[in-house]
Protein backbone atom coordinates (compact mmCIF):
# COMPACT_ATOMS: atom_id res chain seq x y z
CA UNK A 1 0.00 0.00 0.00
CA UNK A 2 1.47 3.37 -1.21
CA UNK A 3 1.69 5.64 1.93
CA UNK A 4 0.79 9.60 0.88
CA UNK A 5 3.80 11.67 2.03
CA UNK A 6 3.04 15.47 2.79
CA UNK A 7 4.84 17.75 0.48
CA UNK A 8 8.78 17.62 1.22
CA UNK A 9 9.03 21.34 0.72
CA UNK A 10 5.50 23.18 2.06
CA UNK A 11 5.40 26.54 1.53
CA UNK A 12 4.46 28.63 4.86
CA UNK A 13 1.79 31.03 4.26
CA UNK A 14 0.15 33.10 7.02
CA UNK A 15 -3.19 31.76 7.45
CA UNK A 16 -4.77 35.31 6.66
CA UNK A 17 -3.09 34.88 2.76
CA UNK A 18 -5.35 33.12 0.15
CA UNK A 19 -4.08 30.18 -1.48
CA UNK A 20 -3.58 31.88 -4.33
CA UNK A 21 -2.92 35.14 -3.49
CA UNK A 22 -1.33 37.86 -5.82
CA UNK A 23 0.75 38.99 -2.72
CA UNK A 24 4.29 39.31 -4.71
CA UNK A 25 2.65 41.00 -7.65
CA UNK A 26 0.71 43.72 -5.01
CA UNK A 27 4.37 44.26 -3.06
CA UNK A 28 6.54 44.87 -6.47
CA UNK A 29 3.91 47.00 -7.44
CA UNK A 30 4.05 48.92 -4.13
CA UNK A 31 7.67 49.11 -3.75
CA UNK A 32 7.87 49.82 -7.82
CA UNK A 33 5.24 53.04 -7.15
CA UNK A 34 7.91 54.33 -3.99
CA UNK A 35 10.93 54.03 -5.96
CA UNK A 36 9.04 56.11 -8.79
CA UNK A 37 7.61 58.43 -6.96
CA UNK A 38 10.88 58.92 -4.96
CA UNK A 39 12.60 59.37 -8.41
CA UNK A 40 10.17 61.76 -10.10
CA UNK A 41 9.82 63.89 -7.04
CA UNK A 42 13.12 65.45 -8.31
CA UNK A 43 11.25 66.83 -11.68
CA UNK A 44 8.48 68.27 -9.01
CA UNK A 45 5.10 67.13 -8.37
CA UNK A 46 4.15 66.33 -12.10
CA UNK A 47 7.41 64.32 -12.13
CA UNK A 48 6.25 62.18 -8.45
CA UNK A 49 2.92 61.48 -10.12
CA UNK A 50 4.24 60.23 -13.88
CA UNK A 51 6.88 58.38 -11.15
CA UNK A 52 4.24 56.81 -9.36
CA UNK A 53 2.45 55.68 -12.23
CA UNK A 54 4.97 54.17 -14.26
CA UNK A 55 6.91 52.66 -11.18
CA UNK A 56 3.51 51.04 -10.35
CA UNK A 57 2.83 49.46 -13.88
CA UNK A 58 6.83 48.33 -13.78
CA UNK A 59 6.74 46.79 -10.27
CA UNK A 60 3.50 44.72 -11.14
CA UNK A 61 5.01 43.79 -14.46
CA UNK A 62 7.91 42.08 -12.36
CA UNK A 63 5.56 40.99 -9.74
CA UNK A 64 3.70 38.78 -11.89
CA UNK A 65 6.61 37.29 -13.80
CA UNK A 66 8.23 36.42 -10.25
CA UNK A 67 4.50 35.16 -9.49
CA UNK A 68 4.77 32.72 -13.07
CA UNK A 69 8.59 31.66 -12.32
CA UNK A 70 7.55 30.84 -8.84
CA UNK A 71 4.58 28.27 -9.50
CA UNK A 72 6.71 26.86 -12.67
CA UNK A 73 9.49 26.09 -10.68
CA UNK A 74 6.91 24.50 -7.78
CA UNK A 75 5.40 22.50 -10.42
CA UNK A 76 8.79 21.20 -11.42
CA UNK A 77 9.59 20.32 -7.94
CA UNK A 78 6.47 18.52 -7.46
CA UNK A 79 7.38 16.52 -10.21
CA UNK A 80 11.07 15.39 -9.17
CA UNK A 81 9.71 14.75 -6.04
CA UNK A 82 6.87 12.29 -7.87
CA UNK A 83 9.18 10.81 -9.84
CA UNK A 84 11.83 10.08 -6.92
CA UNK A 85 9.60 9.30 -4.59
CA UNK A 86 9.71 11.43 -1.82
CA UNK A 87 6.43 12.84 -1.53
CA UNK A 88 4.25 9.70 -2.50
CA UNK A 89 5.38 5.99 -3.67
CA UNK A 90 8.78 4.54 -2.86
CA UNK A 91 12.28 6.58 -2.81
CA UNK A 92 13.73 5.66 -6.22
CA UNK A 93 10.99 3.39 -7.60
CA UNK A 94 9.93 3.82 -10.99
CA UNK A 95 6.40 5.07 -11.49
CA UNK A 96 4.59 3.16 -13.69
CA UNK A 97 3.98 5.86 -15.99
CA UNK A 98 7.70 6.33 -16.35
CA UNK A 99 10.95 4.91 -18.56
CA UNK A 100 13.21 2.76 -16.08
CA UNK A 101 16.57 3.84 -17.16
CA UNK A 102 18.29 1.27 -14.89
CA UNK A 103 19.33 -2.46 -16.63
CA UNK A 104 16.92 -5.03 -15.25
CA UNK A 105 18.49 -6.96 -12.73
């Protein structure tokens, strides 16, 4: 019987955060407005606002790739850890969906 193993690597999440919260995306968007404003401020107000705005759009532009990288690379963890066994089956069987590159014995 094939014992269900929880997740070798669980991600801790504040219970407050949705599953699938945007959370990265909101802070790069945040921190992207600050450094804009902060930068445009030297050209005067007009400058702070066109800052803001453009900092904004920039910061959530990187949030959400670091958001896509994130779950891609999850996903591919998941996988190895399928396919090696760690998180359900037995450490280093082949799944029966998968090639066995090892010579039979």
């Amino acid at each position: 019987m094939t014992k269900k193993i929880p997740s070798a690597h669980p991600v801790p999440r504040p219970p407050s955060v949705p599953a699938h919260s945007h959370a990265v995306r909101d802070a790069s968007a945040v921190s992207g407005a600050v450094a804009g404003i902060a930068i445009g401020a030297v050209a005067g107000p007009g400058g702070a606002v066109a800052g803001g705005i453009i900092g904004t759009a920039i910061g959530a532009f990187a949030g959400q790739a670091l958001e896509e990288n994130e779950t891609k690379e999850t996903e591919k963890e998941e996988r190895l850890d399928r396919i090696i066994g760690v998180s359900e089956g037995d450490m280093g069987a082949v799944l029966p969906d998968e090639k066995s590159e090892r010579p039979p014995s």
